[in-house]
N, C-alpha and C. Protein backbone atom coordinates (compact mmCIF):
# COMPACT_ATOMS: atom_id res chain seq x y z
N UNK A 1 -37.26 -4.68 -22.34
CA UNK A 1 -37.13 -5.65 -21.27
C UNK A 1 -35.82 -6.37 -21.45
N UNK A 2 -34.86 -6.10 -20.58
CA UNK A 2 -33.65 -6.69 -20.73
C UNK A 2 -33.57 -8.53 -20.23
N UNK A 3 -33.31 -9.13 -20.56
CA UNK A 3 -33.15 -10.48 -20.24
C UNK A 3 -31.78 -11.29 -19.51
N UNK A 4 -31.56 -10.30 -18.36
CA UNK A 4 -30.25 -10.31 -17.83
C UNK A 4 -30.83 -11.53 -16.39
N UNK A 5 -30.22 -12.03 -16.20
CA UNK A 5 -30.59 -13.12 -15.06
C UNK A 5 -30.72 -12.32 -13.80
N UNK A 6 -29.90 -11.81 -13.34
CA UNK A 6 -30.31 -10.70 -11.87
C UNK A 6 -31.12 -10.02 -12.14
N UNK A 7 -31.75 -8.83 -13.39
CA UNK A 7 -32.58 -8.13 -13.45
C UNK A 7 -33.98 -8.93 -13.55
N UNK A 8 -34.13 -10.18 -14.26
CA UNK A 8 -34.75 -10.51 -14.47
C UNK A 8 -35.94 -11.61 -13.13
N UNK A 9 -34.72 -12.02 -12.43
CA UNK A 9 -35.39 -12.81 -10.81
C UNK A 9 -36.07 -11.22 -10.10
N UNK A 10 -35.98 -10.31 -9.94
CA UNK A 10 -35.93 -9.32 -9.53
C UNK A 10 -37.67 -8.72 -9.74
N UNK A 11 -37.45 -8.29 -11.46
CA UNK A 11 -38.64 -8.05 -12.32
C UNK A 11 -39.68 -8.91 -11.96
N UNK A 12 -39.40 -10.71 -11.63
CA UNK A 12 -40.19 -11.43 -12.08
C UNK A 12 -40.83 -11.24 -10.82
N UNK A 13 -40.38 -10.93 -9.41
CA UNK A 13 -40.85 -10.74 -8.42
C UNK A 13 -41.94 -9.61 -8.30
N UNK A 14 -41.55 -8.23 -8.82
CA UNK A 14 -42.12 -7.32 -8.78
C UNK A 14 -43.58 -7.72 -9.80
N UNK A 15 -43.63 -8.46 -10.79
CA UNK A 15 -44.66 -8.47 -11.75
C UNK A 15 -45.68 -9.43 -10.77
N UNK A 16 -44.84 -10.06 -10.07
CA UNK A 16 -45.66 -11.05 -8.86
C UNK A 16 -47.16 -10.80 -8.08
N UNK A 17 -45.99 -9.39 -8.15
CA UNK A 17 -46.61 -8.66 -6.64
C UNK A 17 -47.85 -7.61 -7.54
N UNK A 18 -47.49 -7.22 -8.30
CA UNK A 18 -48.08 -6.38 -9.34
C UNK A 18 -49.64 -7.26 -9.36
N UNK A 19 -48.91 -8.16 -10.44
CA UNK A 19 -50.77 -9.13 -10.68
C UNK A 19 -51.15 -9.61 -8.97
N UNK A 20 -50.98 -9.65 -7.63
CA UNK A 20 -51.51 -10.06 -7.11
C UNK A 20 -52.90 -8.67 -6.77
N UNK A 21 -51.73 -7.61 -6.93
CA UNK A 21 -52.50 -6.35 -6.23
C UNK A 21 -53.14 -6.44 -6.93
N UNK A 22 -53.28 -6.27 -8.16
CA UNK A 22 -54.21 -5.92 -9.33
C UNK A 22 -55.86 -6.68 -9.23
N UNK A 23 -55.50 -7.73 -8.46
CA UNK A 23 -56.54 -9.05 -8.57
C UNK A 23 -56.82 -9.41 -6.70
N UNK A 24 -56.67 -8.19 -6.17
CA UNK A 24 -57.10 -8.37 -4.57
C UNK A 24 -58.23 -8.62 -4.53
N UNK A 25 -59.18 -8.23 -5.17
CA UNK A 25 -60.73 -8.30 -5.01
C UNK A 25 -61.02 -9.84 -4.95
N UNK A 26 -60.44 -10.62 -6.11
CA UNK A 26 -60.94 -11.59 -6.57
C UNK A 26 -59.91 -12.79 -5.60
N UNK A 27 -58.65 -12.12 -4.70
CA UNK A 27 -58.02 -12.92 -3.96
C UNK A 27 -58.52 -13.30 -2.80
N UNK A 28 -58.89 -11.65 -2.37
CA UNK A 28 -59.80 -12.23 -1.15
C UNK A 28 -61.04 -13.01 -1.02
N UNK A 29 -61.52 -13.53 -1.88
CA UNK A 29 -62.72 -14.09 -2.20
C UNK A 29 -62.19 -15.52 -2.23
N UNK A 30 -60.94 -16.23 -2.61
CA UNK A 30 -60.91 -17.42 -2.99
C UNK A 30 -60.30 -17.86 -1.41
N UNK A 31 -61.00 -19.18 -1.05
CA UNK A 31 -60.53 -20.33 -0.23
C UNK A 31 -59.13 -20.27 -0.22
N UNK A 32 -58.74 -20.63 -1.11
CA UNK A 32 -57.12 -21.21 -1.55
C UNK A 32 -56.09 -20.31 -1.44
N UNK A 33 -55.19 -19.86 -1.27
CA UNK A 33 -54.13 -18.97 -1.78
C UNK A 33 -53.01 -19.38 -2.45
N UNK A 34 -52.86 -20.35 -3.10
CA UNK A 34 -52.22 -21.15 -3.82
C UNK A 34 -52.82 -21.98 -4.81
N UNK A 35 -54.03 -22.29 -5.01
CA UNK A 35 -54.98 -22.81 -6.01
C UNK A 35 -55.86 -22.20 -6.45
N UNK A 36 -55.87 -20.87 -7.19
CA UNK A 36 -56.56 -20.33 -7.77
C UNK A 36 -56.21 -19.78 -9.24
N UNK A 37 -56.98 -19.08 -10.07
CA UNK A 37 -56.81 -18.84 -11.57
C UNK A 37 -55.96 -17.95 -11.69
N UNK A 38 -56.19 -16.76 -10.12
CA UNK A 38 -55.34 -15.59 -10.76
C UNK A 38 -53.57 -16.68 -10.66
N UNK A 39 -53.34 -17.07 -9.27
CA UNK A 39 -51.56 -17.64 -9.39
C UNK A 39 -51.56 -18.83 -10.57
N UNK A 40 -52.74 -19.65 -10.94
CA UNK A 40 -52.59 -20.28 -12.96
C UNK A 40 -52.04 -18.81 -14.43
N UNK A 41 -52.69 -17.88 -13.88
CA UNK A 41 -52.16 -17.19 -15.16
C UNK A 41 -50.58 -16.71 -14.69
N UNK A 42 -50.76 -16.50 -13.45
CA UNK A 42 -49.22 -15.65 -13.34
C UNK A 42 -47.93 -16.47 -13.66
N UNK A 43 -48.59 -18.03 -13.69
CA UNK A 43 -47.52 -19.69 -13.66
C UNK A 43 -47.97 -19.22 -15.22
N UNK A 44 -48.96 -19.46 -15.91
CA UNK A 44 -48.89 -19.34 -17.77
C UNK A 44 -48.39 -18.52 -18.22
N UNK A 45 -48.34 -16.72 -17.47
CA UNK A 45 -47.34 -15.94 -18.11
C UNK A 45 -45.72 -16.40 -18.09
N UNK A 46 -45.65 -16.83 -17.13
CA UNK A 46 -44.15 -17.09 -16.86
C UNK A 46 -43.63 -18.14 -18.04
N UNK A 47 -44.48 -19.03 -17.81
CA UNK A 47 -44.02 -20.51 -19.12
C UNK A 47 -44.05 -19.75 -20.55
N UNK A 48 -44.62 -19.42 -20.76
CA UNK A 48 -45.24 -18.92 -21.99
C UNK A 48 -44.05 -17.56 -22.19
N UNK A 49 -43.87 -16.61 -21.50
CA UNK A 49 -42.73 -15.23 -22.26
C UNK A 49 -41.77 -15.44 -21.70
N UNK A 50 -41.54 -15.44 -19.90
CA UNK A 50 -40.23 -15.20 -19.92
C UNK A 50 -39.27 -16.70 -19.60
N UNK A 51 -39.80 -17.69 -19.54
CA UNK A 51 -39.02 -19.07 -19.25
C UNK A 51 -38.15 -19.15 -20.75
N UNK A 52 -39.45 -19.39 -22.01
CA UNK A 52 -38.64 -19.64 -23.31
C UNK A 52 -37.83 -18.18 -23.19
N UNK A 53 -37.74 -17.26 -23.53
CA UNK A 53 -36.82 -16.08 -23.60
C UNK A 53 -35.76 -16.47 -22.86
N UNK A 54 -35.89 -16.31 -21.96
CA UNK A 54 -35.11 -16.92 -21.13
C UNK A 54 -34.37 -17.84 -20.78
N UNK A 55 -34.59 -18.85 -21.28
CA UNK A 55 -33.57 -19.72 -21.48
C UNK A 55 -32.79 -19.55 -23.04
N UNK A 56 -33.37 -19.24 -23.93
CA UNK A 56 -32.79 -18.87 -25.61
C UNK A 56 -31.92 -17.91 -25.15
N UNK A 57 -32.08 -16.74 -24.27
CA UNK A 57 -30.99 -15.96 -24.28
C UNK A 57 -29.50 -16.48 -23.41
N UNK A 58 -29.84 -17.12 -22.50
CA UNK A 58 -29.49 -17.77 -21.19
C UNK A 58 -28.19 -18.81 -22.38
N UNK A 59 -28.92 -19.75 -23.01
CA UNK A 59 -28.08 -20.83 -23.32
C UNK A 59 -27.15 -20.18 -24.88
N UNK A 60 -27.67 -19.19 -25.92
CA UNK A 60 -27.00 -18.51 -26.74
C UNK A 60 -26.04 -17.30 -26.61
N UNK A 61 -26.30 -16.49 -25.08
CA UNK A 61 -25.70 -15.23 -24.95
C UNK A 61 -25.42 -15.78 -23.48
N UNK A 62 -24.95 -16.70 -22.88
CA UNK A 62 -24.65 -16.62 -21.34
C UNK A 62 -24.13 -15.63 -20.73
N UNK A 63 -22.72 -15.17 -21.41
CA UNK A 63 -21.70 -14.26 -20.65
C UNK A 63 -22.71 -12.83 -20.32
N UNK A 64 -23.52 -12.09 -21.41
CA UNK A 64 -24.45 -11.32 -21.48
C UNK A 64 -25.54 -11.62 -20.22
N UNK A 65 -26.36 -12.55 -19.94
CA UNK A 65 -27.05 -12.96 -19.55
C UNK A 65 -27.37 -12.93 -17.88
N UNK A 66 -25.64 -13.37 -17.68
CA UNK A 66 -25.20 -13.63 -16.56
C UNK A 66 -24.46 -11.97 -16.07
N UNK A 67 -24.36 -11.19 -17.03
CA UNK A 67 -24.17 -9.75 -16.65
C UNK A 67 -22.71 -9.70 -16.69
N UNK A 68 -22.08 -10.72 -17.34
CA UNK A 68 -20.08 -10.55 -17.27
C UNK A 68 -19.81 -10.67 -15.42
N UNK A 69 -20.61 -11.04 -14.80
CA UNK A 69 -20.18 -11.47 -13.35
C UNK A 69 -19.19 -12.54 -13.63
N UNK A 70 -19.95 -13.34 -14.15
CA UNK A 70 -19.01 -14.88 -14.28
C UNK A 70 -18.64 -14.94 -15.80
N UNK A 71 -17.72 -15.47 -16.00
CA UNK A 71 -17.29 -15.68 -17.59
C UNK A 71 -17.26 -16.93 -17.43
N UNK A 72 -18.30 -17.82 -18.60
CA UNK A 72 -19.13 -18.87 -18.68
C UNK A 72 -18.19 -19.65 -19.25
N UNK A 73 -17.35 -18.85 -20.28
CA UNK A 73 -16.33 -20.13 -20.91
C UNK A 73 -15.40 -21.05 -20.06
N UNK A 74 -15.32 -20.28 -18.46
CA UNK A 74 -14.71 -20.91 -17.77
C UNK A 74 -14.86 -21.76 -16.52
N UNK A 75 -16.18 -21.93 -17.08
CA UNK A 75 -16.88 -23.53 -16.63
C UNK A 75 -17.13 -24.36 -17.15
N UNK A 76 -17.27 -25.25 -15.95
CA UNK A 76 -17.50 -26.83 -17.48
C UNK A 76 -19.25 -26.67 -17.90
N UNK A 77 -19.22 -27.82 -18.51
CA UNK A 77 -20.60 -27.02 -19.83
C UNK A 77 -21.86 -27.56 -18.67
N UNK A 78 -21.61 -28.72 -17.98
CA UNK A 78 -22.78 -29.27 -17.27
C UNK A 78 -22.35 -27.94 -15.95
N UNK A 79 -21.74 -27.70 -15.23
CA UNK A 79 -22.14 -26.46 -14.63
C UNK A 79 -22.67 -25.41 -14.95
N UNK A 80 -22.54 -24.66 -16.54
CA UNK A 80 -23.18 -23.76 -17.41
C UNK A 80 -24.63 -24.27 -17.42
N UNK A 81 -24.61 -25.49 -17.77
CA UNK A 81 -26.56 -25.69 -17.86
C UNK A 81 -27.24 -25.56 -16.43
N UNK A 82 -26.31 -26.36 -15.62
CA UNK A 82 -26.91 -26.30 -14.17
C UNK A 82 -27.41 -24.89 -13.88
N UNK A 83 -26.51 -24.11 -14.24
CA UNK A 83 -26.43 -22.26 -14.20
C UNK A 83 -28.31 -21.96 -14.67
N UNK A 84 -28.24 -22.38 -16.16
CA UNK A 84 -28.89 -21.80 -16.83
C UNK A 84 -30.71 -22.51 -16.33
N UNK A 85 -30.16 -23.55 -16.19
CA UNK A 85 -31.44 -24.12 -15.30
C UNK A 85 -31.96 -23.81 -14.04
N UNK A 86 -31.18 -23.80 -13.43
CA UNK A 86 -31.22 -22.72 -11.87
C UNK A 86 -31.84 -21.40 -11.92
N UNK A 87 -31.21 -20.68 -13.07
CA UNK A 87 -31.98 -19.08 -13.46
C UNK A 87 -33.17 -19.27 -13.62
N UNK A 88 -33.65 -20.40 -14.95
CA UNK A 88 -35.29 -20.34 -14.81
C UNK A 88 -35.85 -21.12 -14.00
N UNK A 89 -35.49 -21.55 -12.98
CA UNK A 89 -35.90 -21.96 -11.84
C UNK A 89 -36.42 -20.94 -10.53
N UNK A 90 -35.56 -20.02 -10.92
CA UNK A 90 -35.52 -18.71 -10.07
C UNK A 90 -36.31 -17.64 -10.68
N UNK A 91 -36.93 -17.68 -11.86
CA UNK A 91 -37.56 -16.54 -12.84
C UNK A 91 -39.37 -17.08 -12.04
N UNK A 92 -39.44 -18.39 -12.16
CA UNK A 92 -40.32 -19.19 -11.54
C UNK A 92 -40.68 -18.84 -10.24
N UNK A 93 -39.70 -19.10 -9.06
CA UNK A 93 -39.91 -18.66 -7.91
C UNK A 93 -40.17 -17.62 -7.32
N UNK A 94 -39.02 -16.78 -8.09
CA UNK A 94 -39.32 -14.94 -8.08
C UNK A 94 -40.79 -14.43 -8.53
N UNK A 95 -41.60 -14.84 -9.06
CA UNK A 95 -43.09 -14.38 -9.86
C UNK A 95 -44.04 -15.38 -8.53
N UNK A 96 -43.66 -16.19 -8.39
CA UNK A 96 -44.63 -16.83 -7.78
C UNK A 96 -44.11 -16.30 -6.05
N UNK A 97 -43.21 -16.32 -5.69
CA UNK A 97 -43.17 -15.80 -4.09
C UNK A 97 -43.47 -14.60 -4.42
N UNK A 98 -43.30 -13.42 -5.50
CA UNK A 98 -43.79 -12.38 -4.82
C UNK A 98 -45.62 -12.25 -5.19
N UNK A 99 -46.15 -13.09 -6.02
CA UNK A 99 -47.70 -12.95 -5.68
C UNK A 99 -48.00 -14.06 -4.88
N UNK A 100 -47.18 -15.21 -4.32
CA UNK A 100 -47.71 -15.29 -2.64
C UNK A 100 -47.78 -14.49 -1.92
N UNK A 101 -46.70 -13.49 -1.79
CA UNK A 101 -46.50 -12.52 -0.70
C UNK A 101 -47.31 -11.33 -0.69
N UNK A 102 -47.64 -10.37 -2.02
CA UNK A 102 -48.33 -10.29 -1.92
C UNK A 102 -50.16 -10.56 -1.49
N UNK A 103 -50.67 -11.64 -2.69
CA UNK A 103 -51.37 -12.08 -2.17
C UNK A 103 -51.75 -12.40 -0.27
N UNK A 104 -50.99 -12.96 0.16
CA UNK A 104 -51.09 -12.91 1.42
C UNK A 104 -51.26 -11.82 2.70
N UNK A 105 -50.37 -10.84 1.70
CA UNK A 105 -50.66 -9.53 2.74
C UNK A 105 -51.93 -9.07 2.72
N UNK A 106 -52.43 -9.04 0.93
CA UNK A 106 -53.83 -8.68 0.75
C UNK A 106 -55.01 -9.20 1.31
N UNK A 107 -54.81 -10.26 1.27
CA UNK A 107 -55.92 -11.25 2.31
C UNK A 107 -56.01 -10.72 3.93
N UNK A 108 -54.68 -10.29 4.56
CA UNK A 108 -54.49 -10.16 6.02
C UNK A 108 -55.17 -8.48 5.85
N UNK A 109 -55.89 -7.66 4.85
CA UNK A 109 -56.18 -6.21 4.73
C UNK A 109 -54.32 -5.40 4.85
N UNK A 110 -53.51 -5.93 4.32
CA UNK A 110 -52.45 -5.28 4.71
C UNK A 110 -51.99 -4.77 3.28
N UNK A 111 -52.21 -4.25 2.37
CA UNK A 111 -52.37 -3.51 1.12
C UNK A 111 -51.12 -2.87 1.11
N UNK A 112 -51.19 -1.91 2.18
CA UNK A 112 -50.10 -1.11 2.43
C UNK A 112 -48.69 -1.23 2.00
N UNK A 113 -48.46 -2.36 3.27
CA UNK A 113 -47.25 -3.55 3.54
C UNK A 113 -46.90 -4.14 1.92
N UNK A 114 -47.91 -4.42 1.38
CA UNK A 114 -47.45 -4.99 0.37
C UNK A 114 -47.27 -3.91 -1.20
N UNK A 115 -47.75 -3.03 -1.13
CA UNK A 115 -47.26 -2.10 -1.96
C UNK A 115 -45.68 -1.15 -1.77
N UNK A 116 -45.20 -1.11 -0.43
CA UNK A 116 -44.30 -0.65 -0.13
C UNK A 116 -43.15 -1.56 -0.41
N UNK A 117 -42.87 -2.98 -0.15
CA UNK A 117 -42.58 -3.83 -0.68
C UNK A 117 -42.55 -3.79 -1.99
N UNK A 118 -43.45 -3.51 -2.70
CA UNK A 118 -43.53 -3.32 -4.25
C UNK A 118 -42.73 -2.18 -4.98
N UNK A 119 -42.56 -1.09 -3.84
CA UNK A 119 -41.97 0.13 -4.06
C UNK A 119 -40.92 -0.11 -3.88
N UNK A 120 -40.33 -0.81 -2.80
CA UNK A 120 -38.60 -1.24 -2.49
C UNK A 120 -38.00 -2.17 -3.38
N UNK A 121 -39.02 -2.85 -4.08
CA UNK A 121 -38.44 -3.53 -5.02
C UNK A 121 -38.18 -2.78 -6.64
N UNK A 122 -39.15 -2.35 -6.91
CA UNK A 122 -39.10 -1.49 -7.81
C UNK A 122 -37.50 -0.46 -7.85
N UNK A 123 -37.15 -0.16 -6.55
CA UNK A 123 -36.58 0.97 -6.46
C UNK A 123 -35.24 0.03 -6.16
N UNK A 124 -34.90 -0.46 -5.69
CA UNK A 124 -34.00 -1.73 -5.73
C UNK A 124 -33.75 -1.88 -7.37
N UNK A 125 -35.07 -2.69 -8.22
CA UNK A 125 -34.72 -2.94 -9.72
C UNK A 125 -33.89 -1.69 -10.22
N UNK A 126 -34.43 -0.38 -9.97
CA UNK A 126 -34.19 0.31 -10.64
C UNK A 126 -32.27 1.06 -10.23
N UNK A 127 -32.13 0.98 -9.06
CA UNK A 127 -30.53 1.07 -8.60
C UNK A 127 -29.74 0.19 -9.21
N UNK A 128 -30.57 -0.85 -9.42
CA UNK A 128 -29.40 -2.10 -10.14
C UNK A 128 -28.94 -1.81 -11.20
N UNK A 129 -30.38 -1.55 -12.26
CA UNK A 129 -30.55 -1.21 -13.27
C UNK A 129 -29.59 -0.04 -13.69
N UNK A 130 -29.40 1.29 -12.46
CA UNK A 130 -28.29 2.56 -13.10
C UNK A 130 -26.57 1.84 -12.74
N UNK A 131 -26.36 1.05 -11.53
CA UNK A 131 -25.15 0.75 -10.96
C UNK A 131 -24.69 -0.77 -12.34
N UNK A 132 -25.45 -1.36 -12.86
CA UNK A 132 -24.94 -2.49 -13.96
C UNK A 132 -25.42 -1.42 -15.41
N UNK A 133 -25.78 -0.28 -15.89
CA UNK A 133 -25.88 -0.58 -17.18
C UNK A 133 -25.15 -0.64 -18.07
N UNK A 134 -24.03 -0.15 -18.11
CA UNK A 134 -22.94 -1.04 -19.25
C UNK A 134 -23.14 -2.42 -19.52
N UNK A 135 -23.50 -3.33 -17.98
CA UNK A 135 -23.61 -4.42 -18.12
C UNK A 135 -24.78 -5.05 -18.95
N UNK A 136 -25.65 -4.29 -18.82
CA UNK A 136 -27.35 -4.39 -19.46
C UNK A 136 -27.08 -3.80 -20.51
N UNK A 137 -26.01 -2.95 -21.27
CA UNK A 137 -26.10 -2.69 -22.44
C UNK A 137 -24.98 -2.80 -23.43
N UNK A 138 -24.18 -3.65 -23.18
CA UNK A 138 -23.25 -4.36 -24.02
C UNK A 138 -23.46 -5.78 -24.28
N UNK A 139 -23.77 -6.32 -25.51
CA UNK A 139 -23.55 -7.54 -25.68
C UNK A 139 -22.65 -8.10 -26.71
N UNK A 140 -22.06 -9.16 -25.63
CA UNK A 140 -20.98 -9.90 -26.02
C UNK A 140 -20.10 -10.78 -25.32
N UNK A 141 -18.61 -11.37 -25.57
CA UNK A 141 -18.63 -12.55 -24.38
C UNK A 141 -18.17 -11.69 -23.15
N UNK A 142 -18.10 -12.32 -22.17
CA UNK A 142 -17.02 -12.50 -21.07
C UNK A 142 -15.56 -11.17 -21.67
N UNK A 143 -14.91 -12.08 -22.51
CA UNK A 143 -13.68 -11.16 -23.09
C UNK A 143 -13.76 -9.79 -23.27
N UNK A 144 -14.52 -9.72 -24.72
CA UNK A 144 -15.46 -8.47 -25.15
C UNK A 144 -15.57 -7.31 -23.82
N UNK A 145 -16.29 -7.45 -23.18
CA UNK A 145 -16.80 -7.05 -21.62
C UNK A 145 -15.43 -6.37 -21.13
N UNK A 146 -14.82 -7.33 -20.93
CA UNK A 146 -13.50 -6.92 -19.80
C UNK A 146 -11.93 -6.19 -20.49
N UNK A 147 -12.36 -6.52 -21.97
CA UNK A 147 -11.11 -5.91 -22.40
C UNK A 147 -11.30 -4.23 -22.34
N UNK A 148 -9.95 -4.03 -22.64
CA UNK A 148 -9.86 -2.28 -22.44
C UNK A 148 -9.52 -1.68 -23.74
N UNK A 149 -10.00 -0.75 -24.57
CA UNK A 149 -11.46 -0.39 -24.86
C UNK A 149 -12.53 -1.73 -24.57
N UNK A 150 -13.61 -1.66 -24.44
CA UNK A 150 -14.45 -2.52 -24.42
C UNK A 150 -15.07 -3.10 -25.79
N UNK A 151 -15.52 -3.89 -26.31
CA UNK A 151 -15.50 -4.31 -27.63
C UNK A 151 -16.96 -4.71 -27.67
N UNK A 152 -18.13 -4.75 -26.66
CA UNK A 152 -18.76 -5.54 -26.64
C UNK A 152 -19.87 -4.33 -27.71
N UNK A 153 -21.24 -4.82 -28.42
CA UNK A 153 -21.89 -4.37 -29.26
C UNK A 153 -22.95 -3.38 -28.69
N UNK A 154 -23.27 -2.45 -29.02
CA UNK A 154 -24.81 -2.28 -28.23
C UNK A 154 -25.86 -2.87 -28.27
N UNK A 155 -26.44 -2.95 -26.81
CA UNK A 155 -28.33 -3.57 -26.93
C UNK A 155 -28.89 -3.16 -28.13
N UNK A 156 -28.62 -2.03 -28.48
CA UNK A 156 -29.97 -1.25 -29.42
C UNK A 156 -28.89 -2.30 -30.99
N UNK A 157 -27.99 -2.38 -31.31
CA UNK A 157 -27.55 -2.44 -32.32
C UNK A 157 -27.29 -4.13 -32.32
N UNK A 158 -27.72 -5.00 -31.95
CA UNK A 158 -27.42 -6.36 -31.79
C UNK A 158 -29.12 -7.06 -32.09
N UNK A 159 -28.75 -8.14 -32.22
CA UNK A 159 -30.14 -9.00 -32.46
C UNK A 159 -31.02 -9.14 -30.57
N UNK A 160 -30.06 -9.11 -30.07
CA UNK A 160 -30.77 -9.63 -28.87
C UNK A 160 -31.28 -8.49 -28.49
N UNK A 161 -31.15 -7.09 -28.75
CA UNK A 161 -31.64 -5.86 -28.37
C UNK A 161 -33.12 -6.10 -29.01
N UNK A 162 -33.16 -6.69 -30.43
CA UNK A 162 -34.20 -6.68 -31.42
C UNK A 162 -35.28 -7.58 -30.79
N UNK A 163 -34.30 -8.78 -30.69
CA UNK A 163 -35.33 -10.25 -29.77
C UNK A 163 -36.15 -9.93 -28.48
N UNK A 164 -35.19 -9.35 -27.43
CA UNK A 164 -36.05 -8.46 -26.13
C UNK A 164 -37.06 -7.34 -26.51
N UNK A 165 -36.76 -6.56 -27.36
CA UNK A 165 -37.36 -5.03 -27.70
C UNK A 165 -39.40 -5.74 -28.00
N UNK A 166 -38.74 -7.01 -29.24
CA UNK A 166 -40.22 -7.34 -29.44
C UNK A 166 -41.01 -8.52 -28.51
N UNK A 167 -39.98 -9.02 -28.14
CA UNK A 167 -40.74 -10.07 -27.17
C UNK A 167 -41.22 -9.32 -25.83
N UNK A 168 -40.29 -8.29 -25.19
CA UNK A 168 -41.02 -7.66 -24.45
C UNK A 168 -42.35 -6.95 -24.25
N UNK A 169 -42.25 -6.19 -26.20
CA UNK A 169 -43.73 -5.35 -26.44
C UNK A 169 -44.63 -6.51 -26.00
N UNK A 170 -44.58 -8.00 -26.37
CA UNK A 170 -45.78 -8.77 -26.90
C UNK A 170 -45.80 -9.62 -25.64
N UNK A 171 -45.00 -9.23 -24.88
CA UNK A 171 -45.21 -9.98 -23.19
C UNK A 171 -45.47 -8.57 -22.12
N UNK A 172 -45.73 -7.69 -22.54
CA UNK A 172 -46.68 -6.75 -21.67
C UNK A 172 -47.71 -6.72 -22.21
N UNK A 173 -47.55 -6.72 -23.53
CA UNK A 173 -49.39 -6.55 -23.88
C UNK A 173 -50.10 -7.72 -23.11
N UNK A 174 -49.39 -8.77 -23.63
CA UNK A 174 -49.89 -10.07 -22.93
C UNK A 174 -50.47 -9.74 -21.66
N UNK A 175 -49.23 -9.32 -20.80
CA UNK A 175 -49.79 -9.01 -19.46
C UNK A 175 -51.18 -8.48 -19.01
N UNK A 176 -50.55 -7.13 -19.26
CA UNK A 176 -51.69 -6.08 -19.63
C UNK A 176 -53.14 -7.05 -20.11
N UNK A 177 -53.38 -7.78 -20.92
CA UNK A 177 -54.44 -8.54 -21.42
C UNK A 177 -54.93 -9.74 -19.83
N UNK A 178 -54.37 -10.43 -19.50
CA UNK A 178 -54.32 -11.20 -18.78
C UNK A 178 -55.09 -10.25 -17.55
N UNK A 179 -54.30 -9.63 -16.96
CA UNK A 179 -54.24 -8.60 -16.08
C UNK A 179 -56.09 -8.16 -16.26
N UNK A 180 -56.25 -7.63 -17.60
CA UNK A 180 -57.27 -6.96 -17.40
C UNK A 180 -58.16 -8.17 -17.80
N UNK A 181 -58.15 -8.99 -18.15
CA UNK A 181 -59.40 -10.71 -18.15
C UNK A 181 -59.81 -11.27 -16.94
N UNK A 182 -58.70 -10.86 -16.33
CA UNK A 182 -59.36 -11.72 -14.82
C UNK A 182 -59.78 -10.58 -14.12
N UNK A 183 -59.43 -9.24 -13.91
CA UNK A 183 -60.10 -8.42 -13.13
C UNK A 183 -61.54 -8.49 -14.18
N UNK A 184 -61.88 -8.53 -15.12
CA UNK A 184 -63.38 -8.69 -15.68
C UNK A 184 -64.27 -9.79 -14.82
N UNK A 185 -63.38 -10.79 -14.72
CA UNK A 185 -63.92 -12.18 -14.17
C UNK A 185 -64.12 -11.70 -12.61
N UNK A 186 -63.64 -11.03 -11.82
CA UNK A 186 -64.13 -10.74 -10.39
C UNK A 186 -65.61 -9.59 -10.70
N UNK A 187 -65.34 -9.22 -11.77
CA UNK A 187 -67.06 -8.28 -11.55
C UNK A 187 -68.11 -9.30 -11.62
């Protein structure tokens, strides 16, 4: 699980949409579409794996983070936080609009609509994912990045490759766990 700020608003959407489908049974059943347990866990996964990750990588590896779009050293530091606060602001919104949106389609019987959506996003993540991966797999600053040879380290050979590799295993299992607790709770 890479911890890149564009891949990551993106992901957080698709995982949105993911736990809503997963938990249609138990969506269409609730009054609320905004006050219920399944959108509490999808708000606790978020706080809980990818906000802290996310900001640790965000405020220690920015230039990385930010994908070498922007080179961070050349802002002032309260625009850098603004940056970095804004991202998990957006990791937030991205998880929660796409299991509104989902959710919502599911309620209207529109399943369809909202899996195809799920598919364009997916398939979207995944174009990004081949058109940036140098960017997703070099870490290092801004400089590093842009100089010619490139200097920057590999994902696999850097700590932050190590930090994502295991926080990711232990934030899908998570998922995966979550995921399958509340579909128990609709039987």
């Amino acid at each position: 699980m890479s911890k890149t700020v564009p891949f990551d608003i993106l992901l957080n959407f698709i995982i949105g949409m993911l736990a809503a489908l997963a938990w249609r049974e138990g969506l269409r059943e609730h009054q609320s579409l905004a006050i219920n347990r399944y959108l509490l866990g999808v708000v606790l996964f978020e706080l809980f794996f990818f906000i802290p990750l996310g900001a640790y990588l965000y405020f220690f590896f920015p230039d990385w983070s930010l994908m070498y779009f922007v080179n961070p050293a050349a802002l002032a530091e309260s625009t850098r936080e603004a940056v970095g606060g804004l991202a998990l602001l957006a990791y937030m919104a991205a998880i929660v609009g796409g299991f509104l949106l989902a959710a919502d389609l599911v309620r209207k019987d529109r399943d369809g609509t909202a899996m195809l959506i799920l598919l364009i996003a997916a398939v979207a993540l995944g174009v990004f994912s081949a058109l940036t991966l140098a960017r997703l797999m070099g870490v290092g600053t801004y400089a590093e990045f842009t100089a010619l040879p490139r200097t920057t380290v590999p994902l696999w050979a850097h700590r932050v490759g190590y930090i994502t590799g295991v926080y990711g295993a232990a934030a899908t299992i998570a998922l995966a766990a979550l995921l399958r607790n509340l579909q128990r709770r609709m039987a």
